[in-house]
C-alpha atoms as a PDB file:
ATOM      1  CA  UNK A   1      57.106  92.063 110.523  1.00  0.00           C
ATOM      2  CA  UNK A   2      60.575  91.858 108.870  1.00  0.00           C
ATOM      3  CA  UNK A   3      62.555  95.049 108.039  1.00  0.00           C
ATOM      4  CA  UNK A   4      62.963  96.011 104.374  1.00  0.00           C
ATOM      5  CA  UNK A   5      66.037  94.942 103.042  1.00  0.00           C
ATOM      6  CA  UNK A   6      67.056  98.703 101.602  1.00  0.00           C
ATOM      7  CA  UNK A   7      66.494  99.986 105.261  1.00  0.00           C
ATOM      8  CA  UNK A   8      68.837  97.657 106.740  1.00  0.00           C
ATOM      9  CA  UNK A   9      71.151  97.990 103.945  1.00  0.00           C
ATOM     10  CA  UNK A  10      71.269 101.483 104.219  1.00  0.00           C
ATOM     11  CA  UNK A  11      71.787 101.280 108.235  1.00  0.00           C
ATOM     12  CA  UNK A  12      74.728  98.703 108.377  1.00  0.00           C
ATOM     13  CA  UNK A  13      76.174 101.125 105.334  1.00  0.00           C
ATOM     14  CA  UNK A  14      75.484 104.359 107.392  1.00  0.00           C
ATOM     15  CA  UNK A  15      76.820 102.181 110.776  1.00  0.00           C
ATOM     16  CA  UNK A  16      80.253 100.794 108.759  1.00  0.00           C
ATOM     17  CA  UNK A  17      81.091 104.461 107.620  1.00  0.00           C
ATOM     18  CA  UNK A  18      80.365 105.882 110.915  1.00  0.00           C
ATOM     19  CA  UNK A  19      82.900 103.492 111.836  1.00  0.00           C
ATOM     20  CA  UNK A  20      85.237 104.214 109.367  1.00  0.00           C
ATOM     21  CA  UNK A  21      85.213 101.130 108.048  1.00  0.00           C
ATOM     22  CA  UNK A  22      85.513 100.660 104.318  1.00  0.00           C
ATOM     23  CA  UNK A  23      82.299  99.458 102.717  1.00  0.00           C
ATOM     24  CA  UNK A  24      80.547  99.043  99.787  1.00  0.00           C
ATOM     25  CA  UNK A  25      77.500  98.147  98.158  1.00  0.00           C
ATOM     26  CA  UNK A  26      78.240  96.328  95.300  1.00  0.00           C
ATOM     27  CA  UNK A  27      75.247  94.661  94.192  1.00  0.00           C
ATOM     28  CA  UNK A  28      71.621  96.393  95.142  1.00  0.00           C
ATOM     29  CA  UNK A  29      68.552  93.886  95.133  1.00  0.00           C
ATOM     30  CA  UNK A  30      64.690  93.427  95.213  1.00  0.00           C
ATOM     31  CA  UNK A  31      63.942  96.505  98.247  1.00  0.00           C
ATOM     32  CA  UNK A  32      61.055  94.867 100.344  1.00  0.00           C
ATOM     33  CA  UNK A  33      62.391  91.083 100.799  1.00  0.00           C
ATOM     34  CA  UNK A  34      66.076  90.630  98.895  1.00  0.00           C
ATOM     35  CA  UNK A  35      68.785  88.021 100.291  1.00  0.00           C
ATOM     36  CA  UNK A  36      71.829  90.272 101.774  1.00  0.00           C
ATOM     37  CA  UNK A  37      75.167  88.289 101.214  1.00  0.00           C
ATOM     38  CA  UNK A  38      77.969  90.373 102.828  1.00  0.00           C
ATOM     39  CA  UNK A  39      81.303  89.492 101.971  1.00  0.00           C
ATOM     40  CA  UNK A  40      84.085  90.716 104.776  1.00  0.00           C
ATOM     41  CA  UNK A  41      87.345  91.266 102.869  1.00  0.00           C
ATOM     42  CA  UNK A  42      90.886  91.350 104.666  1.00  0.00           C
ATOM     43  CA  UNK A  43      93.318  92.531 101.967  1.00  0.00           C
ATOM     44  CA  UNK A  44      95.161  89.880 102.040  1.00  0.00           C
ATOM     45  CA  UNK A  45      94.026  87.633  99.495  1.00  0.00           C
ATOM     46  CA  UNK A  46      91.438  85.652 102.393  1.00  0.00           C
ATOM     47  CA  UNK A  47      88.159  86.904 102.713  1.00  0.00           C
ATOM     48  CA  UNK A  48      84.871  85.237 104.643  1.00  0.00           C
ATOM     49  CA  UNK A  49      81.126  85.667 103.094  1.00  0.00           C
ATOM     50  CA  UNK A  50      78.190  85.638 105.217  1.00  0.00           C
ATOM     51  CA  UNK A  51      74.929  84.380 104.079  1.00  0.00           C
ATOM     52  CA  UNK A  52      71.244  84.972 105.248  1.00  0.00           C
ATOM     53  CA  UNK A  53      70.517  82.665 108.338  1.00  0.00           C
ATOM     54  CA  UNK A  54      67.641  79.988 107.808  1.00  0.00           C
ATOM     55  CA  UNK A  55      64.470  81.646 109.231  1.00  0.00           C
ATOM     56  CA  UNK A  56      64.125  78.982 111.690  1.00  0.00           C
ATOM     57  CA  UNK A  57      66.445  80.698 113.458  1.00  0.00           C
ATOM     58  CA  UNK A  58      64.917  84.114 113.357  1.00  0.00           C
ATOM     59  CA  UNK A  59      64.509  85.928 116.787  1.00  0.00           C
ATOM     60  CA  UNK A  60      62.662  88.754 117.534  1.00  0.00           C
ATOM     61  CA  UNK A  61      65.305  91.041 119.403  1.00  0.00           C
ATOM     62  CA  UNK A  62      67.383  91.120 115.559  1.00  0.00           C
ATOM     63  CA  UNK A  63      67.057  92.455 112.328  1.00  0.00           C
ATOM     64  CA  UNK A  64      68.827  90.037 110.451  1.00  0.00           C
ATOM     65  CA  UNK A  65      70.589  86.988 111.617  1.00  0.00           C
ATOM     66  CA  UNK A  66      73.560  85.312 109.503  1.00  0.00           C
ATOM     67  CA  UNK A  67      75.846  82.463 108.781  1.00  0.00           C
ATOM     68  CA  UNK A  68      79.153  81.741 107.263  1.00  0.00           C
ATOM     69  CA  UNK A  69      78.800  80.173 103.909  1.00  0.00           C
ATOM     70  CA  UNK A  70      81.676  78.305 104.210  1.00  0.00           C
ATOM     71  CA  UNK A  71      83.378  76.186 106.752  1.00  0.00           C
ATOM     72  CA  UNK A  72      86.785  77.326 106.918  1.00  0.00           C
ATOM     73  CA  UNK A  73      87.240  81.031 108.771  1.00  0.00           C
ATOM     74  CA  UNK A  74      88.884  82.719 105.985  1.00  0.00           C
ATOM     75  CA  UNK A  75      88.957  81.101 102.531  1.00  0.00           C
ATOM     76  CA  UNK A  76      90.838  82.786  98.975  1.00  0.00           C
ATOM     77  CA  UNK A  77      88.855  85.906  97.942  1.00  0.00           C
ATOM     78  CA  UNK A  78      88.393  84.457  94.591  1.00  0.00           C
ATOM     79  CA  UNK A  79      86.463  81.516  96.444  1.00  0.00           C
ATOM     80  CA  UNK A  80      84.419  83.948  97.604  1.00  0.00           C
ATOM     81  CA  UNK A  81      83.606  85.455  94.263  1.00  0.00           C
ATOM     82  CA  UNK A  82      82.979  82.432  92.710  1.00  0.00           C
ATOM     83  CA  UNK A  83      80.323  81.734  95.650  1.00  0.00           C
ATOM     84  CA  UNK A  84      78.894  84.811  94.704  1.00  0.00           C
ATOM     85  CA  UNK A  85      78.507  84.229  90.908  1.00  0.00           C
ATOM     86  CA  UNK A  86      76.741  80.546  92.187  1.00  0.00           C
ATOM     87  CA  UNK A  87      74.147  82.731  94.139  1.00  0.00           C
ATOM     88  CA  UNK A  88      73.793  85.601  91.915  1.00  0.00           C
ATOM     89  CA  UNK A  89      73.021  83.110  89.500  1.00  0.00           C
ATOM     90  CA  UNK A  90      70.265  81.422  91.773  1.00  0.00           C
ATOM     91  CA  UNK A  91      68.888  83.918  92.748  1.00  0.00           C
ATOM     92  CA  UNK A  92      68.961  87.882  90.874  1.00  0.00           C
ATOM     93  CA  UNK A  93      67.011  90.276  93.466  1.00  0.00           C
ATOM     94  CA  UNK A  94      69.905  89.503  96.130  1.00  0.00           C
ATOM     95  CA  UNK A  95      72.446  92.275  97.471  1.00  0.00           C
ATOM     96  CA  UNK A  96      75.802  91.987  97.934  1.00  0.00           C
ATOM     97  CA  UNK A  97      77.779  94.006 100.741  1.00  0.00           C
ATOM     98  CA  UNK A  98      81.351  94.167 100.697  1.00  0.00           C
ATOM     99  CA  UNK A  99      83.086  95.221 103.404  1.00  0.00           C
ATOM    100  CA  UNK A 100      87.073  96.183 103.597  1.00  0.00           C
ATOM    101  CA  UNK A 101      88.920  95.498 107.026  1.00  0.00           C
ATOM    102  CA  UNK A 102      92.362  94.279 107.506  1.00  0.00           C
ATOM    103  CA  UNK A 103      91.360  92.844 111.164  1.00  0.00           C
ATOM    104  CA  UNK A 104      88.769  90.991 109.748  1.00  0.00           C
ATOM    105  CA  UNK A 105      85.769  92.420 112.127  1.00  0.00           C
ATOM    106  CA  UNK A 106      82.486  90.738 111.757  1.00  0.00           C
ATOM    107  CA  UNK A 107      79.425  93.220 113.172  1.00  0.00           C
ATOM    108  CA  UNK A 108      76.761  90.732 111.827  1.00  0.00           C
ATOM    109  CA  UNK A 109      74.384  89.523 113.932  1.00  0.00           C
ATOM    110  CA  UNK A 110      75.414  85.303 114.015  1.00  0.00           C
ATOM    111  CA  UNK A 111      73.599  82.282 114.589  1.00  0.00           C
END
């Protein structure tokens, strides 16, 4: 059984503050089963978005697994946006994370 997507919202938001790392939830979805995009932002103009793994590559021991949705490390911020718009688009019961950190750290889990 897959955790809700507001409970593991919630949790990376409670974990990133903890942290005191700048986050955000920009964009809340459908609760039970909503796509989670999180977009890691450096301040600089670059940012990276991550995107719900396929679940053929679900594993047991994690939550949530993830990919980049790009193929460059960093790309413009405004790429990023426009990514987002695409998706939103697609698909409306998806959430959108934004997180704010100059160094760029990624504390997804990644396939």
């Amino acid at each position: 059984m897959r955790l809700r997507t507001d409970i593991w919202v919630a949790a990376f938001l409670r974990r990133c503050a903890s942290e005191n790392v700048p986050v955000f939830l920009r964009r809340r979805g459908a609760a039970e089963a909503g796509a989670i995009f999180v977009k890691i932002d450096r301040l600089d103009g670059t940012a990276a978005l991550f995107a719900p793994a396929p679940q053929s590559e679900a594993r047991e021991d994690v939550a949530r697994l993830f990919l980049r949705a790009h193929r460059d490390e960093w790309i413009a911020s405004a790429d990023v946006e426009a990514k987002l718009a695409r998706e939103t688009g697609f698909d409306p019961d998806l959430w959108i994370v934004e997180v704010e950190d100059r160094a760029g750290r990624v504390t997804l889990d990644l396939v």
